[in-house]
Protein backbone atom coordinates (compact mmCIF):
# COMPACT_ATOMS: atom_id res chain seq x y z
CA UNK A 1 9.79 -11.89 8.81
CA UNK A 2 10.50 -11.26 12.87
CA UNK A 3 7.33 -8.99 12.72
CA UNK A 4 5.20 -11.66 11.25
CA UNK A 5 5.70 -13.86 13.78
CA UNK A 6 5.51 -11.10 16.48
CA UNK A 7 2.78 -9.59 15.43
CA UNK A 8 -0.66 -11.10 14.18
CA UNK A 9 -2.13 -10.38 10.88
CA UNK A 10 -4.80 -7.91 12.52
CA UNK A 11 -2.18 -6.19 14.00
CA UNK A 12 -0.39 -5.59 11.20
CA UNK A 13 -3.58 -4.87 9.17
CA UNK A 14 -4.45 -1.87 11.96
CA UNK A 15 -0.52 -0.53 11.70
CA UNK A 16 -0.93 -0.18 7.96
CA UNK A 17 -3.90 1.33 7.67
CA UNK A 18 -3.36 3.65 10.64
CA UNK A 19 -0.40 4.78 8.88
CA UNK A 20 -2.34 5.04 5.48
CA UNK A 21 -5.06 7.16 6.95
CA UNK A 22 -2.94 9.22 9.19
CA UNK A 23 -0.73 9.95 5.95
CA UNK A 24 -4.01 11.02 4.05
CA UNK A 25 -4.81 13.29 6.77
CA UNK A 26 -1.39 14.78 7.02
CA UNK A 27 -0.91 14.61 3.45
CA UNK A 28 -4.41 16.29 2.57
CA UNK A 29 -3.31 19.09 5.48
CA UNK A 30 -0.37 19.81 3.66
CA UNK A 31 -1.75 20.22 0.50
CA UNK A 32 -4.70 22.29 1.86
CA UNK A 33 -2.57 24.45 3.39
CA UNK A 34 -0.75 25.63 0.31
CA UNK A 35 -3.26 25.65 -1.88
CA UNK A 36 -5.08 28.10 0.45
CA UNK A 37 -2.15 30.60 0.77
CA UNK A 38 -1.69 30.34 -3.16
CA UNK A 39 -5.44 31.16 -3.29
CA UNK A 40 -5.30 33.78 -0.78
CA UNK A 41 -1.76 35.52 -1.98
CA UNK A 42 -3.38 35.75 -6.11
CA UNK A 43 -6.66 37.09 -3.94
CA UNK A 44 -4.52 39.62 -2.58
CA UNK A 45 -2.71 40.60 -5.33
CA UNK A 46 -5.99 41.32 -7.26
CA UNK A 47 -7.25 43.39 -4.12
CA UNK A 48 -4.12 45.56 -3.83
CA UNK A 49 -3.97 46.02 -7.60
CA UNK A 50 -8.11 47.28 -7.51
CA UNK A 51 -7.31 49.48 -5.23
CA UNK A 52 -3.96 51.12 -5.97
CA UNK A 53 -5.95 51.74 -9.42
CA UNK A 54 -8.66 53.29 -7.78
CA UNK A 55 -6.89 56.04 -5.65
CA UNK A 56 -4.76 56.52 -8.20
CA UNK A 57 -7.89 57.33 -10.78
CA UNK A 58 -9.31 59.75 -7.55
CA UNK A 59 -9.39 63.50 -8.53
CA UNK A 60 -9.18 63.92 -4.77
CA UNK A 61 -5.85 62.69 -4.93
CA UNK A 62 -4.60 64.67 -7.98
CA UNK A 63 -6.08 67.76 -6.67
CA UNK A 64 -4.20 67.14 -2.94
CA UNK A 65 -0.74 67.10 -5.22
CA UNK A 66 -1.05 70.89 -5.93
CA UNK A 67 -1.87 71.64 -1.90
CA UNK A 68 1.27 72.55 -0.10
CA UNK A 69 0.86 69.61 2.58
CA UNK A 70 -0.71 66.97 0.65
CA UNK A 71 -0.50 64.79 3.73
CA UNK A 72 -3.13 66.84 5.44
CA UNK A 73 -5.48 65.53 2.86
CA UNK A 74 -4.37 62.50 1.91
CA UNK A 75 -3.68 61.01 4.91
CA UNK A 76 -7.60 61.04 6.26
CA UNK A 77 -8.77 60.05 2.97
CA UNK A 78 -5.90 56.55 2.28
CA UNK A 79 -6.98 55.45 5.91
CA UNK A 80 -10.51 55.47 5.28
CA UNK A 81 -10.36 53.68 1.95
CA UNK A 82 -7.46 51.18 3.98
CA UNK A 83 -10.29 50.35 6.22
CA UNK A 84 -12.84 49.69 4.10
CA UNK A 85 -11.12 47.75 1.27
CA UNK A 86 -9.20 45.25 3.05
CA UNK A 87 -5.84 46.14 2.65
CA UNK A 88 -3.12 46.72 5.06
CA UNK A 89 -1.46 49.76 3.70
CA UNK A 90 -2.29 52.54 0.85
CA UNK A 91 1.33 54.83 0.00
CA UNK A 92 0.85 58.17 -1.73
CA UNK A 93 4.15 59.09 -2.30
CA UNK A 94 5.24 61.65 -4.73
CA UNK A 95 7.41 61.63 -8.43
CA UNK A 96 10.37 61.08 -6.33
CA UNK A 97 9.26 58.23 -3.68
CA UNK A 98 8.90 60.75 -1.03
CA UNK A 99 5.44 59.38 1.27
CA UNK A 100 2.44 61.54 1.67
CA UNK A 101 0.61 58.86 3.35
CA UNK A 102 1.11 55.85 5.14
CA UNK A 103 -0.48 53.32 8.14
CA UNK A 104 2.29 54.69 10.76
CA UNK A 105 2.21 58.55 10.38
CA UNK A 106 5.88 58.76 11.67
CA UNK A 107 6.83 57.04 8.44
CA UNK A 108 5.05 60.09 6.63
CA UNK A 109 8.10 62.14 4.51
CA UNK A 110 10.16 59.24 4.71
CA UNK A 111 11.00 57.80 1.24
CA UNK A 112 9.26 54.76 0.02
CA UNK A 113 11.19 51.16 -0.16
CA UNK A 114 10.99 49.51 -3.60
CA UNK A 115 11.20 50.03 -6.65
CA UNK A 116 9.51 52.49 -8.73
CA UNK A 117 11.05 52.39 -11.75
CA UNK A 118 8.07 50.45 -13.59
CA UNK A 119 5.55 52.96 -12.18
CA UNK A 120 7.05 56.32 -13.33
CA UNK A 121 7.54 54.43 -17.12
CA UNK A 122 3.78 54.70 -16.78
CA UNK A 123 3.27 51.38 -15.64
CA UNK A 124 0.96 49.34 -13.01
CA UNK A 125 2.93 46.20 -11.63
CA UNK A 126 2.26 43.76 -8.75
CA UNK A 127 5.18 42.56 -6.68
CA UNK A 128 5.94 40.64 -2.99
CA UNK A 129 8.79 42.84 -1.21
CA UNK A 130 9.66 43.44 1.95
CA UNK A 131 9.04 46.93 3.12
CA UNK A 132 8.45 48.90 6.87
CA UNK A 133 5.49 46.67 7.17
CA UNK A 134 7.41 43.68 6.54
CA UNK A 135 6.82 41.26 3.73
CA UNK A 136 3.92 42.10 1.43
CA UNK A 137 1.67 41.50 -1.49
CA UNK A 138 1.53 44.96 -3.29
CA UNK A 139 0.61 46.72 -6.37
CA UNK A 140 2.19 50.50 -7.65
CA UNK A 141 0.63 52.30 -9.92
CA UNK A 142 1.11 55.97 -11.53
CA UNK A 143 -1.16 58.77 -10.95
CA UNK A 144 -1.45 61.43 -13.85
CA UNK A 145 -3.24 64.32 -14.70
CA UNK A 146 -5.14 65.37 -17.40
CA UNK A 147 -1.73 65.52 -19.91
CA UNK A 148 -0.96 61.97 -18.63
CA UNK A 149 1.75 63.33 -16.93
CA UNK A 150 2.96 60.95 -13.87
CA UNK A 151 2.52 63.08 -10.69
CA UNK A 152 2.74 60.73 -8.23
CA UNK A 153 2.72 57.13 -7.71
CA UNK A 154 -0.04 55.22 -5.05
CA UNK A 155 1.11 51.61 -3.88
CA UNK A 156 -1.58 49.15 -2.19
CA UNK A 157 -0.80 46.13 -0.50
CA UNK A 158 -1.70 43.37 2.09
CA UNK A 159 0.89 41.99 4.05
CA UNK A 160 2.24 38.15 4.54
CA UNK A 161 1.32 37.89 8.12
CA UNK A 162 -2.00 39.06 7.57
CA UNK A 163 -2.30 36.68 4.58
CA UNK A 164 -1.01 33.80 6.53
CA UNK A 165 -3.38 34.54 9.35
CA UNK A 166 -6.00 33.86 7.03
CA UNK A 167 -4.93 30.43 6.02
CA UNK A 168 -4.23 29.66 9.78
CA UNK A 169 -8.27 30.62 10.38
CA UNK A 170 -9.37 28.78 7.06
CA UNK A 171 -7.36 25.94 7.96
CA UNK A 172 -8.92 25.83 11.89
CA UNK A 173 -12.23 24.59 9.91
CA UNK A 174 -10.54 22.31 7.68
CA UNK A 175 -8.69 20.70 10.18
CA UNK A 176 -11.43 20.05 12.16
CA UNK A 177 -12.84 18.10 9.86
CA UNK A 178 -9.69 16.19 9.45
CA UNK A 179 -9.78 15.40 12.44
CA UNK A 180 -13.01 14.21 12.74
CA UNK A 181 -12.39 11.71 8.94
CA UNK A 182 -9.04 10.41 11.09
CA UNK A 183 -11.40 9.96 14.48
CA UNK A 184 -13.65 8.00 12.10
CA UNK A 185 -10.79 6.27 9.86
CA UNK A 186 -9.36 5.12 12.92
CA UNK A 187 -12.64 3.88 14.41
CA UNK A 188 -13.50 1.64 11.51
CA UNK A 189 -9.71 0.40 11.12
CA UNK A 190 -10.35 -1.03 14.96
CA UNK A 191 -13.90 -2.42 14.11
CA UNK A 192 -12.10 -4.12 10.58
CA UNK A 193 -9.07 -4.92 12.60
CA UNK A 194 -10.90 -6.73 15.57
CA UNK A 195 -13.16 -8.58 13.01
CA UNK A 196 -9.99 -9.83 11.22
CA UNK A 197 -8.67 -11.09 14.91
CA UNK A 198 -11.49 -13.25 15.10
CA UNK A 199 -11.68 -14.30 11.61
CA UNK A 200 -7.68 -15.50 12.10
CA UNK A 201 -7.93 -15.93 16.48
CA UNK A 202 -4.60 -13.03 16.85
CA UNK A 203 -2.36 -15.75 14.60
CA UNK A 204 0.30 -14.12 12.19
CA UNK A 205 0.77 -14.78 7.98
CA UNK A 206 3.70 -17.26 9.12
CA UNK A 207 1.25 -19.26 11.87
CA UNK A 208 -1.56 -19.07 9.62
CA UNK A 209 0.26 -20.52 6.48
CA UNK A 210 1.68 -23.60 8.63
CA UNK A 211 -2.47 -23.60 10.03
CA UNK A 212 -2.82 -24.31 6.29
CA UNK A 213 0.14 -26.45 6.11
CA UNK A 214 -0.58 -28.48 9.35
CA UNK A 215 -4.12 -28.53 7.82
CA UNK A 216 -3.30 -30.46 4.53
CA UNK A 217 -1.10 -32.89 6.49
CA UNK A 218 -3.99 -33.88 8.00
CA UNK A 219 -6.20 -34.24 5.43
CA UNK A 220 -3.70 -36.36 3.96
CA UNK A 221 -3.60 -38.50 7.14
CA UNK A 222 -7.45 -38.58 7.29
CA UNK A 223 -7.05 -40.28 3.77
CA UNK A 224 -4.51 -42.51 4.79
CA UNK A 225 -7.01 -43.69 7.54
CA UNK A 226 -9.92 -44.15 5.90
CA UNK A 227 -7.90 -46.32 3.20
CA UNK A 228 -6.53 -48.42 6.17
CA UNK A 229 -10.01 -48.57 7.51
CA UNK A 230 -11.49 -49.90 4.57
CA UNK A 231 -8.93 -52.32 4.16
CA UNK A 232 -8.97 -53.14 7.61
CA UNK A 233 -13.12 -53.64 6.91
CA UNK A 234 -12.15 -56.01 4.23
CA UNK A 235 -10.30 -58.09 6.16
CA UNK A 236 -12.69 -58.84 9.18
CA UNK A 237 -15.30 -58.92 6.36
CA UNK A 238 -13.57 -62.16 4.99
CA UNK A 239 -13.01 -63.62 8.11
CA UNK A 240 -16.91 -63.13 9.27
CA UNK A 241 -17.18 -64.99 5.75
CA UNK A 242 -14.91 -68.14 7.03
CA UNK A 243 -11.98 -67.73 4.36
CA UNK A 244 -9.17 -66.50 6.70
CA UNK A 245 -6.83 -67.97 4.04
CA UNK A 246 -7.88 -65.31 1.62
CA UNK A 247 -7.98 -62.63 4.51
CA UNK A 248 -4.64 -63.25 5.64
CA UNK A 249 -3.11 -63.30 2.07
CA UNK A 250 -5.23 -60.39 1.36
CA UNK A 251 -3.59 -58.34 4.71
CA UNK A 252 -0.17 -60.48 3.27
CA UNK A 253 0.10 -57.93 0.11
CA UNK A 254 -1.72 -54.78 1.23
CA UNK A 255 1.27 -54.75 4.12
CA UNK A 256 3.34 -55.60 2.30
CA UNK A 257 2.34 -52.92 -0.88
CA UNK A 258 2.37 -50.05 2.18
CA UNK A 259 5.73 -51.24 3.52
CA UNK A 260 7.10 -50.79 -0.10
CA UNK A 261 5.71 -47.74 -0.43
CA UNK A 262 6.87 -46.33 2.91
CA UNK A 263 10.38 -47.50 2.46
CA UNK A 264 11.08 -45.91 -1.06
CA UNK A 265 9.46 -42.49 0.48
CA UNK A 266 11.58 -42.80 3.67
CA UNK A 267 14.69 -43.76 1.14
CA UNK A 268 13.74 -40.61 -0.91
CA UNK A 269 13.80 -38.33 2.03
CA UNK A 270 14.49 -38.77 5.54
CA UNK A 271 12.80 -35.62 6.75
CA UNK A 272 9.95 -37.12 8.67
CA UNK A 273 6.75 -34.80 8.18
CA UNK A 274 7.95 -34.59 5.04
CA UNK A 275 7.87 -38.43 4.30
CA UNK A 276 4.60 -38.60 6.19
CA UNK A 277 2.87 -36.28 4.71
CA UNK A 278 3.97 -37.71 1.14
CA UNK A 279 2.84 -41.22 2.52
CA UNK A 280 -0.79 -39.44 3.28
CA UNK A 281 -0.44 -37.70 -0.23
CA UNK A 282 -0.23 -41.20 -1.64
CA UNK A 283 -3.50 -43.02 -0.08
CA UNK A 284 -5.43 -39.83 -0.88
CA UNK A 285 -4.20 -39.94 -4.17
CA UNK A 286 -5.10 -43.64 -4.44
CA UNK A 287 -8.41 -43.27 -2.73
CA UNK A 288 -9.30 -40.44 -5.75
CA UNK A 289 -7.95 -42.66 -8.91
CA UNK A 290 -4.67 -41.32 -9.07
CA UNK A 291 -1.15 -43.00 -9.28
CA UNK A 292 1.28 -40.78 -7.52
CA UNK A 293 4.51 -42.16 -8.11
CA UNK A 294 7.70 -40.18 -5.85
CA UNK A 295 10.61 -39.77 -8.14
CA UNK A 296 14.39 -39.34 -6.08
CA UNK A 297 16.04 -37.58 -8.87
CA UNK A 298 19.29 -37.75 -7.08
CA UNK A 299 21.22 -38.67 -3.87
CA UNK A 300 18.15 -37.90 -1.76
CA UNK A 301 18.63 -41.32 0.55
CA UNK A 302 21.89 -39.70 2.08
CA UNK A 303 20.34 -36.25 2.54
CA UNK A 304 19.13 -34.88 6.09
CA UNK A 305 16.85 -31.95 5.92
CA UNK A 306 16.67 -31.65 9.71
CA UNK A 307 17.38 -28.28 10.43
CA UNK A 308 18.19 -27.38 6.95
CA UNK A 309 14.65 -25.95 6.06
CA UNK A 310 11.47 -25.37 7.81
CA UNK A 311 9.70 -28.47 8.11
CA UNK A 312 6.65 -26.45 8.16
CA UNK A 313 7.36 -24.71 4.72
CA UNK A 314 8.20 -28.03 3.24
CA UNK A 315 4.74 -29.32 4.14
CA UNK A 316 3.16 -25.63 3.00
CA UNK A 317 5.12 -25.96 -0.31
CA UNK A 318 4.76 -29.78 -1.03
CA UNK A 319 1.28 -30.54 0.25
CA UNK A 320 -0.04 -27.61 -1.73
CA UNK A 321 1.51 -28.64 -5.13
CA UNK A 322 0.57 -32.23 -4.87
CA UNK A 323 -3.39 -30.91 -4.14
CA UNK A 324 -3.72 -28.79 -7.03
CA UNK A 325 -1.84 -31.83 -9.07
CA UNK A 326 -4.03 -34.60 -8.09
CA UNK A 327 -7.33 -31.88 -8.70
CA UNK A 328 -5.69 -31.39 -12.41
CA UNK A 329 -5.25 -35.10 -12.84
CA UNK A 330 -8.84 -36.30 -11.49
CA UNK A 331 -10.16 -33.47 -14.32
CA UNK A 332 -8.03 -34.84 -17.17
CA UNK A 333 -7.50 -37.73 -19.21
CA UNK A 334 -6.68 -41.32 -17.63
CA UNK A 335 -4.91 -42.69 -16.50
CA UNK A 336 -4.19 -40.17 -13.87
CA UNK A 337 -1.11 -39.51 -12.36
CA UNK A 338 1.03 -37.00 -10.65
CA UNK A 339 4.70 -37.58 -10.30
CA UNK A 340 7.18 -35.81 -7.49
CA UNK A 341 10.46 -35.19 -8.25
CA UNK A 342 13.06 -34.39 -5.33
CA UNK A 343 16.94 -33.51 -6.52
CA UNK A 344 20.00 -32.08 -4.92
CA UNK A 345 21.83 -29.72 -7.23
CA UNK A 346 25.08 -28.45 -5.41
CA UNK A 347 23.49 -26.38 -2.54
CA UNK A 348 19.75 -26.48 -4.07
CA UNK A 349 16.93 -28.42 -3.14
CA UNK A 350 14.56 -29.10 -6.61
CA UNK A 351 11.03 -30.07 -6.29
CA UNK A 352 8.88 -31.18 -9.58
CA UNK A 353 5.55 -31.83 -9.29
CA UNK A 354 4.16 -32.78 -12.63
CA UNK A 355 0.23 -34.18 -13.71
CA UNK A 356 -1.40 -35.43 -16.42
CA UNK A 357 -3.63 -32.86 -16.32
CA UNK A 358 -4.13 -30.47 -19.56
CA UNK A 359 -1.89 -28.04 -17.93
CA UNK A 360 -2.48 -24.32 -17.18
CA UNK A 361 -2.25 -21.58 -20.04
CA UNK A 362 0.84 -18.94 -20.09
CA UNK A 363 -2.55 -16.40 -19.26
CA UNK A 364 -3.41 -17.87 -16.39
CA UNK A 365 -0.07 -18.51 -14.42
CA UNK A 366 0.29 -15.15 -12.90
CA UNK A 367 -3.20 -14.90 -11.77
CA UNK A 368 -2.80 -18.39 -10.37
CA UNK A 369 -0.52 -16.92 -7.32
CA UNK A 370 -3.24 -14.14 -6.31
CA UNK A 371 -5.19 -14.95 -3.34
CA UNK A 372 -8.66 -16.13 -4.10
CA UNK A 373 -8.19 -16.58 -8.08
CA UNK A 374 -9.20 -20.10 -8.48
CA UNK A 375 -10.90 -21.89 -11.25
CA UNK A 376 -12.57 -24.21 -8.54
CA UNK A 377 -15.85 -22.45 -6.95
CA UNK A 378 -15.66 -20.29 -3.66
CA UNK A 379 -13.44 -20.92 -0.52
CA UNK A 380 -10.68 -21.97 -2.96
CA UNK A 381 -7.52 -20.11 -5.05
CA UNK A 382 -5.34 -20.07 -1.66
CA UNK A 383 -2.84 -22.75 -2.22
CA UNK A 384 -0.43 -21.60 -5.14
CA UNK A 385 -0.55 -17.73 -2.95
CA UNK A 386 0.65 -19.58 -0.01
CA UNK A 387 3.64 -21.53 -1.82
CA UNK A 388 4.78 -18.62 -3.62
CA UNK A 389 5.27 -16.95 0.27
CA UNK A 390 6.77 -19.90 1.48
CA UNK A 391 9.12 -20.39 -1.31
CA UNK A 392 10.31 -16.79 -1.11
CA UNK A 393 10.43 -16.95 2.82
CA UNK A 394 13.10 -19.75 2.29
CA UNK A 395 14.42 -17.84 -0.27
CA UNK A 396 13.78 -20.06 -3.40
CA UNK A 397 12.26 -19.63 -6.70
CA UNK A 398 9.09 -21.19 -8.61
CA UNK A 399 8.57 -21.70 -12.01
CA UNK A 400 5.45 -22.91 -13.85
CA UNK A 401 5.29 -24.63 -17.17
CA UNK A 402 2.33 -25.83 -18.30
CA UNK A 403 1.21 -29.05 -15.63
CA UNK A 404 4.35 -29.14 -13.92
CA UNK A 405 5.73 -26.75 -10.89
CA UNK A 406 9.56 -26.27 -10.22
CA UNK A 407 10.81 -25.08 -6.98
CA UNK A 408 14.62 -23.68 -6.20
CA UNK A 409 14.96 -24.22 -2.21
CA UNK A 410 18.48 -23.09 -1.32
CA UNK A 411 20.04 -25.00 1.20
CA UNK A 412 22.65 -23.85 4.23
């Protein structure tokens, strides 16, 4: 509520989409990112394990197991296959762990960390362990000779860091092009956002519902003035004429008809835009063919809305509900009527507006509060969207049945 009337409705509109696109960016970044290491990790685990396989399947390597330094020849021969298939490490270690070849030759003789439990059964496994390397994608194997005899065990691997430098590179490009789409995203949430502060000059959802308000009390006054005109034409019309007798009695009632009018609206409520504006209701009603007859359902006449709700709201609420009513009664049956009801229950307000109009099907009523759903051509279906927000800004309740509206205002 204290941003709406802070902020205007572009602003807002550019904060929430900002925040939408920058959380698709983000959100697409994050997701990228670990979908790329899960890609790049099962990548390396199908490396290491082609690899490990294919040293271990080397008579080269079976042959070096008989020499009495195996390093001498291994060594050489597990850093040029390292360099040319992309791993970061290729172990020959014999039966009992003990390295014949590895990426730092000072490890060489050392004993190998992991297990190898799996590959002296026979077996070829893939595993992520931590070893002198550090953390690392890597696949053991056994190597046997011709009895299929284990006589040593190769293990192949490519290390986290390495793996993880390879999403950081892949995701360079990516985010690149991120941030281009959130350069452009942002660009044409300005361009929408500055055509939306034209379309509603900078003004808020509160300002530009009491626009709308302010808007219909008008109307209703235009009404009101173009029915006194008319009657005011009448009268000098009968005088140009010569009867001033008839004009005078004629001016007698019509004053005397608006007087009665205006002092059983006043004595209904004694909120004063809200008695005007149902005084304008009335002579726009009566200018279209339709009785609208103001019902005080209770102890209205010693009730004093100032500063118990929004005037504005009132009007928003009020003027609204009597449109659509006197549109439903022109379109139905006649006579034509719409009938307010105003009551005080305990600390609620209760406004009934009810038409002669053939009503509006259980279907229709939740459509009827979306903005622009209206069953009355283009530039309409914006009154019912704008009660419903002012009856929940005041904290009340509507309820449709059929042709008549019920609102629940609570008061202080």
């Amino acid at each position: 509520m204290l941003l709406s009337r802070r902020w205007s409705l572009a602003r807002q509109m550019l904060l929430l989409q900002l925040v939408v696109v920058g959380a698709t960016v983000i959100g697409g970044g994050v997701f990228d990112f670990f979908r790329t290491r899960n890609l790049l990790t099962a990548e390396a685990a199908r490396t290491s394990r082609a690899v490990a396989i294919s040293v271990a399947e080397s008579p080269s390597v079976l042959a070096a197991f008989a020499q009495a330094v195996p390093s001498a020849t291994l060594q050489p021969y597990a850093e040029e296959i390292q360099t040319h298939a992309g791993v970061n490490f290729i172990t020959i270690m014999s039966p009992e762990g003990r390295r014949y070849t590895h990426p730092n030759p000072a490890q060489i003789g050392g004993h190998y960390i992991g297990s190898i439990a799996q590959a002296l059964a026979g077996q070829t496994y893939t595993e992520t362990a931590t070893g002198t390397l550090g953390p690392s994608v890597r696949t053991i194997t056994p190597v046997r000779d011709a009895a299929g005899r284990v006589r040593g065990m190769v293990a192949a691997g490519i290390t986290i860091e390495h793996i993880d430098d390879e999403v950081r590179g892949q995701l360079m490009t990516t985010g690149l092009g991120g941030l281009l789409g959130l350069f452009v995203g942002v660009g044409g949430t300005w361009l929408v956002s500055a055509r939306l502060r034209r379309q509603t000059h900078g003004l808020g959802p509160t300002e530009l519902d009491r626009m709308y308000a302010e808007r219909s009390f008008v109307d209703s006054l235009r009404s009101a003035a173009h029915e006194s005109a008319n009657r005011l034409h009448t009268v000098i019309s009968l005088i140009e004429l010569g009867r001033s007798e008839d004009a005078v009695a004629f001016a007698t009632r019509e004053l005397a008809s608006a007087q009665r009018l205006a002092d059983h609206v006043v004595g209904a409520v004694r909120e004063p835009v809200l008695a005007a504006l149902l005084l304008g209701k009335s002579a726009e009603a009566a200018e279209r063919g339709v009785e609208l007859v103001i019902t005080p359902e209770g102890p209205l006449g010693d009730l004093d809305l100032d500063g118990a709700l929004d005037p504005g709201e009132l009007v928003t609420i009020v003027g609204n509900l009597i449109d659509n009513a006197i549109d439903a009664a022109v379109s139905g049956p006649s006579p034509a009527w719409v009938e307010v009801g105003l009551d005080v229950d305990g600390p609620r307000l209760l406004l009934r507006v009810h038409d002669s109009g053939p009503g509006m099907p259980p279907k229709a009523v939740r459509r009827a509060f979306e903005r622009g759903w209206t069953t009355k051509g283009t530039g309409r279906g914006f009154g019912l969207p704008m009660v419903e927000a002012a009856v929940h800004r005041l904290g009340g309740a509507i309820e449709v049945h059929g042709s008549e509206f019920s609102v629940r205002l609570p008061l202080p």
